[in-house]
C-alpha atoms as a PDB file:
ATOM      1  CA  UNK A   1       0.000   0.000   0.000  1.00  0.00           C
ATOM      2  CA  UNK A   2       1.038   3.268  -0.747  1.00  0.00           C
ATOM      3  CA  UNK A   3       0.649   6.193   2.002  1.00  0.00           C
ATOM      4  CA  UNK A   4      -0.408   9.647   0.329  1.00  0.00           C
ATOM      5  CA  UNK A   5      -0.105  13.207   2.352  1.00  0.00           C
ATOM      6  CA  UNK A   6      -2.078  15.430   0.909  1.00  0.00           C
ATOM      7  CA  UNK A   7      -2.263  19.072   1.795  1.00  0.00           C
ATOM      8  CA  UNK A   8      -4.502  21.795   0.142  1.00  0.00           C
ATOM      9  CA  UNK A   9      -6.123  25.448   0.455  1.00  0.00           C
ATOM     10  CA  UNK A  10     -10.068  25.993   0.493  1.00  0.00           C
ATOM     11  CA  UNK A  11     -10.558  28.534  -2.170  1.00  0.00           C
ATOM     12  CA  UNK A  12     -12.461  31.524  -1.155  1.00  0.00           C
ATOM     13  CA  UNK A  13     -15.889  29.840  -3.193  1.00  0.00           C
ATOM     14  CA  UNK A  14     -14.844  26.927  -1.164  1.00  0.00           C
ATOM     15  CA  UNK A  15     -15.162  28.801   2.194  1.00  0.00           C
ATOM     16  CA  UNK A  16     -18.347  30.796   0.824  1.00  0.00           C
ATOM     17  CA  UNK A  17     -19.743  27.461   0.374  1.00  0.00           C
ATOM     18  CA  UNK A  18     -18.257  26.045   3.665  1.00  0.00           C
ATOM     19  CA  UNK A  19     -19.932  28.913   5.653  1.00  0.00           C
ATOM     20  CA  UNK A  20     -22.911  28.947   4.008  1.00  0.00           C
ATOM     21  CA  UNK A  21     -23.818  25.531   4.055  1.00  0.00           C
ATOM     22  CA  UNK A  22     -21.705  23.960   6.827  1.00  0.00           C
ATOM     23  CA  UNK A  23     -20.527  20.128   6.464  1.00  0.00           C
ATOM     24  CA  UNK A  24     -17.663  17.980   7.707  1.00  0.00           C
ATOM     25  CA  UNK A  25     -15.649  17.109   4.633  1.00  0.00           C
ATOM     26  CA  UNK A  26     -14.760  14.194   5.201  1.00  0.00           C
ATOM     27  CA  UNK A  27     -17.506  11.823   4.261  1.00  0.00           C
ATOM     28  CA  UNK A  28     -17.178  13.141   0.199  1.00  0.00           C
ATOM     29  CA  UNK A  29     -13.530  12.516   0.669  1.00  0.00           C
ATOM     30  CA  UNK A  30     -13.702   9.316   1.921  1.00  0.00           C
ATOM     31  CA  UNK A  31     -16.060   8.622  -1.210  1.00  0.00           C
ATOM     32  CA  UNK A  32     -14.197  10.490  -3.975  1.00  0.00           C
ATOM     33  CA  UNK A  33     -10.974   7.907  -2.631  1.00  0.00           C
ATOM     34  CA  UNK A  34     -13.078   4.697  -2.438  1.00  0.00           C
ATOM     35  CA  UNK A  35     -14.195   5.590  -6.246  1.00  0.00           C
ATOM     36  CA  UNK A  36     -10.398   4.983  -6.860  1.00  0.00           C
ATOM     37  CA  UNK A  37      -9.916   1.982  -5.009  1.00  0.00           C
ATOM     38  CA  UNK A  38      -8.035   3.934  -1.907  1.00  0.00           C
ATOM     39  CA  UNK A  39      -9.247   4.733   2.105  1.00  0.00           C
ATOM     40  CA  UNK A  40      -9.329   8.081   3.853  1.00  0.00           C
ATOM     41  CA  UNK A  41      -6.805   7.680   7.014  1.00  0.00           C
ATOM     42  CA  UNK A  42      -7.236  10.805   8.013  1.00  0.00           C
ATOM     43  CA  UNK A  43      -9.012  14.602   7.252  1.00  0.00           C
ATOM     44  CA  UNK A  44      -7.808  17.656   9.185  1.00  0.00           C
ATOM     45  CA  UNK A  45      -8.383  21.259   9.053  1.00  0.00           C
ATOM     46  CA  UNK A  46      -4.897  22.862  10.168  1.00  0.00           C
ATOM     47  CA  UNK A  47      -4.019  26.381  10.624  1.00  0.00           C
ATOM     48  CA  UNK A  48      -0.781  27.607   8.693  1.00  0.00           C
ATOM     49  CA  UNK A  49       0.183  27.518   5.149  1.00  0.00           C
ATOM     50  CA  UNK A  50      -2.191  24.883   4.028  1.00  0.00           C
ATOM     51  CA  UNK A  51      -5.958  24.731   5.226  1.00  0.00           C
ATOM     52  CA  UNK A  52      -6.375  20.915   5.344  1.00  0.00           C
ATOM     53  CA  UNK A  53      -4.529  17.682   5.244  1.00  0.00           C
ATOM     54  CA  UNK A  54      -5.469  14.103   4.828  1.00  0.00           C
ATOM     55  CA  UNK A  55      -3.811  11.029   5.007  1.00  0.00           C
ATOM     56  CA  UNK A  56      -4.869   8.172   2.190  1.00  0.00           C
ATOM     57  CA  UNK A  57      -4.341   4.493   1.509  1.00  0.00           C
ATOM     58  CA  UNK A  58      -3.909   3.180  -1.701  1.00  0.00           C
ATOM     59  CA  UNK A  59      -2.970   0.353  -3.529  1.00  0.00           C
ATOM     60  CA  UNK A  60       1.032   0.469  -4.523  1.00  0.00           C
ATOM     61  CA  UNK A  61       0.612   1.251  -8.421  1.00  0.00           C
ATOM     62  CA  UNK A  62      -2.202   3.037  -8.174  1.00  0.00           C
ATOM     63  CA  UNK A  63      -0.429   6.690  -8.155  1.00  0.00           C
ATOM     64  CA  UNK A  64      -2.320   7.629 -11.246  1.00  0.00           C
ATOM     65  CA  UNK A  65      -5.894   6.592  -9.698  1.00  0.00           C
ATOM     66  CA  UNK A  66      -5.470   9.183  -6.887  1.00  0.00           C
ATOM     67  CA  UNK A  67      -4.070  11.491  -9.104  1.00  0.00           C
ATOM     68  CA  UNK A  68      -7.364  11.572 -10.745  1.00  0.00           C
ATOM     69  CA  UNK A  69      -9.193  12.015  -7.679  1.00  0.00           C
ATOM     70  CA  UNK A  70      -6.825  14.518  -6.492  1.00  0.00           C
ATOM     71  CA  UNK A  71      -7.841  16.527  -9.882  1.00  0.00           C
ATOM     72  CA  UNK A  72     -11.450  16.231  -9.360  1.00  0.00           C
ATOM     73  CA  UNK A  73     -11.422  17.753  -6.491  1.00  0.00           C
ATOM     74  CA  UNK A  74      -9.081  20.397  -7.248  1.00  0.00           C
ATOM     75  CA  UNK A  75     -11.330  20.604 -10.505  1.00  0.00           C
ATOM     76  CA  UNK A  76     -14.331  21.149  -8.185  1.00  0.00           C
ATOM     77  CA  UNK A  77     -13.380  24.945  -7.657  1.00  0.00           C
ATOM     78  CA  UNK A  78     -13.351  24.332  -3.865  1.00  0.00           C
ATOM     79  CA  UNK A  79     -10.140  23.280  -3.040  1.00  0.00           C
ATOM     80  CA  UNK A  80      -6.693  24.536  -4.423  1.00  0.00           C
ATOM     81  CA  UNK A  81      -2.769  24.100  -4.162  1.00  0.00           C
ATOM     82  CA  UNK A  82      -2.644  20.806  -3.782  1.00  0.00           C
ATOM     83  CA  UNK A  83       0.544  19.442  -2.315  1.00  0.00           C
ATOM     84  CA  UNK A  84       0.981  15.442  -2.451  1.00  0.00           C
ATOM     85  CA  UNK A  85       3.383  13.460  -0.233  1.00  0.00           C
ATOM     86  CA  UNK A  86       4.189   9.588  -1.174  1.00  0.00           C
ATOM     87  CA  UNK A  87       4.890   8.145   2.684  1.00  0.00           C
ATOM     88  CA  UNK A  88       7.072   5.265   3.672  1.00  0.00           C
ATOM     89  CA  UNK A  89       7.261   3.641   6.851  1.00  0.00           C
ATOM     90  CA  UNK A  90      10.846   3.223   8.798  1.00  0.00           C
ATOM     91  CA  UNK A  91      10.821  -0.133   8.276  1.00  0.00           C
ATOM     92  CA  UNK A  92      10.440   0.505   4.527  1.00  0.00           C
ATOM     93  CA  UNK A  93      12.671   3.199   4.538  1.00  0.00           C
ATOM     94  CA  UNK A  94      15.308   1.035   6.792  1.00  0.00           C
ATOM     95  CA  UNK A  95      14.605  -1.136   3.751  1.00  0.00           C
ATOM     96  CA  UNK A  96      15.946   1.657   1.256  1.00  0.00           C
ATOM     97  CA  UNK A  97      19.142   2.407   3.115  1.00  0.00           C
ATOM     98  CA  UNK A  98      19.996  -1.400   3.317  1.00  0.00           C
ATOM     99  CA  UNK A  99      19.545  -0.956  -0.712  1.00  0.00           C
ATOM    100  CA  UNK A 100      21.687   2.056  -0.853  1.00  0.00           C
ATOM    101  CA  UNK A 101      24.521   0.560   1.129  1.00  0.00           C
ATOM    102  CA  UNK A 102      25.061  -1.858  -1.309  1.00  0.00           C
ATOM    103  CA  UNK A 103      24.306   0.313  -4.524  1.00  0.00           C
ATOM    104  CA  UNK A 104      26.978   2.490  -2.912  1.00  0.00           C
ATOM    105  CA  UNK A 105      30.082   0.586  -3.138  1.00  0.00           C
ATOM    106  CA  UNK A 106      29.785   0.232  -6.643  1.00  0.00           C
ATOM    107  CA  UNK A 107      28.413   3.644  -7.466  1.00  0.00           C
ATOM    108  CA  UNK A 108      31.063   6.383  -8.476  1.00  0.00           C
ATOM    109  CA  UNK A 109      29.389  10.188  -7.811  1.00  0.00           C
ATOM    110  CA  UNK A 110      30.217  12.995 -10.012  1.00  0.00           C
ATOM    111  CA  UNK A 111      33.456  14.138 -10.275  1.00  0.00           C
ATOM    112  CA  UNK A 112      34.844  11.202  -7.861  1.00  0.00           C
ATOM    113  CA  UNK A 113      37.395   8.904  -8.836  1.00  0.00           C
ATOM    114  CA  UNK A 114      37.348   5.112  -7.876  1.00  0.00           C
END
């Protein structure tokens, strides 16, 4: 499974609509990511640079199915600067470095000699 952070700013329709017609969010954004085969983790409203951030679950491969869900609702007009995050965990990234440890003795970086 692959772990998406997503991160994104309510237009100012978005709030207008938000205000006028108050609803938690999450609910459509658990169904917009179980129409492309992924789970909602997580929804939060955070203060900051970013208005919201969720945490999804989706099947390793799959990058291009929550891409499209990512565009529809960035395509909705409600939402806006949409910043995506691919997660590991530290055992998968304990993983990696075992990988680069042995990719390193045989790799030569620019401008070194061997």
């Amino acid at each position: 499974m692959t772990i998406y952070i997503v991160q994104g700013r309510y237009t100012t329709d978005g709030i207008k609509g938000m205000i006028a017609n108050p609803e938690d969010r999450a609910p459509a954004v658990r169904a917009l990511m179980e129409g492309v085969g992924a789970k909602l983790m997580h929804y939060y409203v955070t203060f900051g640079e970013y208005d919201f951030m969720t945490i999804v679950e989706g099947p390793a491969g799959h990058e291009v199915d929550v891409m499209a869900a990512l565009l529809a609702a960035a395509g909705s007009g409600g939402v806006g600067h949409l910043k995506t995050t691919i997660a590991v965990t530290s055992a998968e990234a304990k993983n990696a470095m075992a990988g680069a440890k042995k990719l390193s003795k045989s790799f030569r970086g620019a401008g070194q000699k061997k």
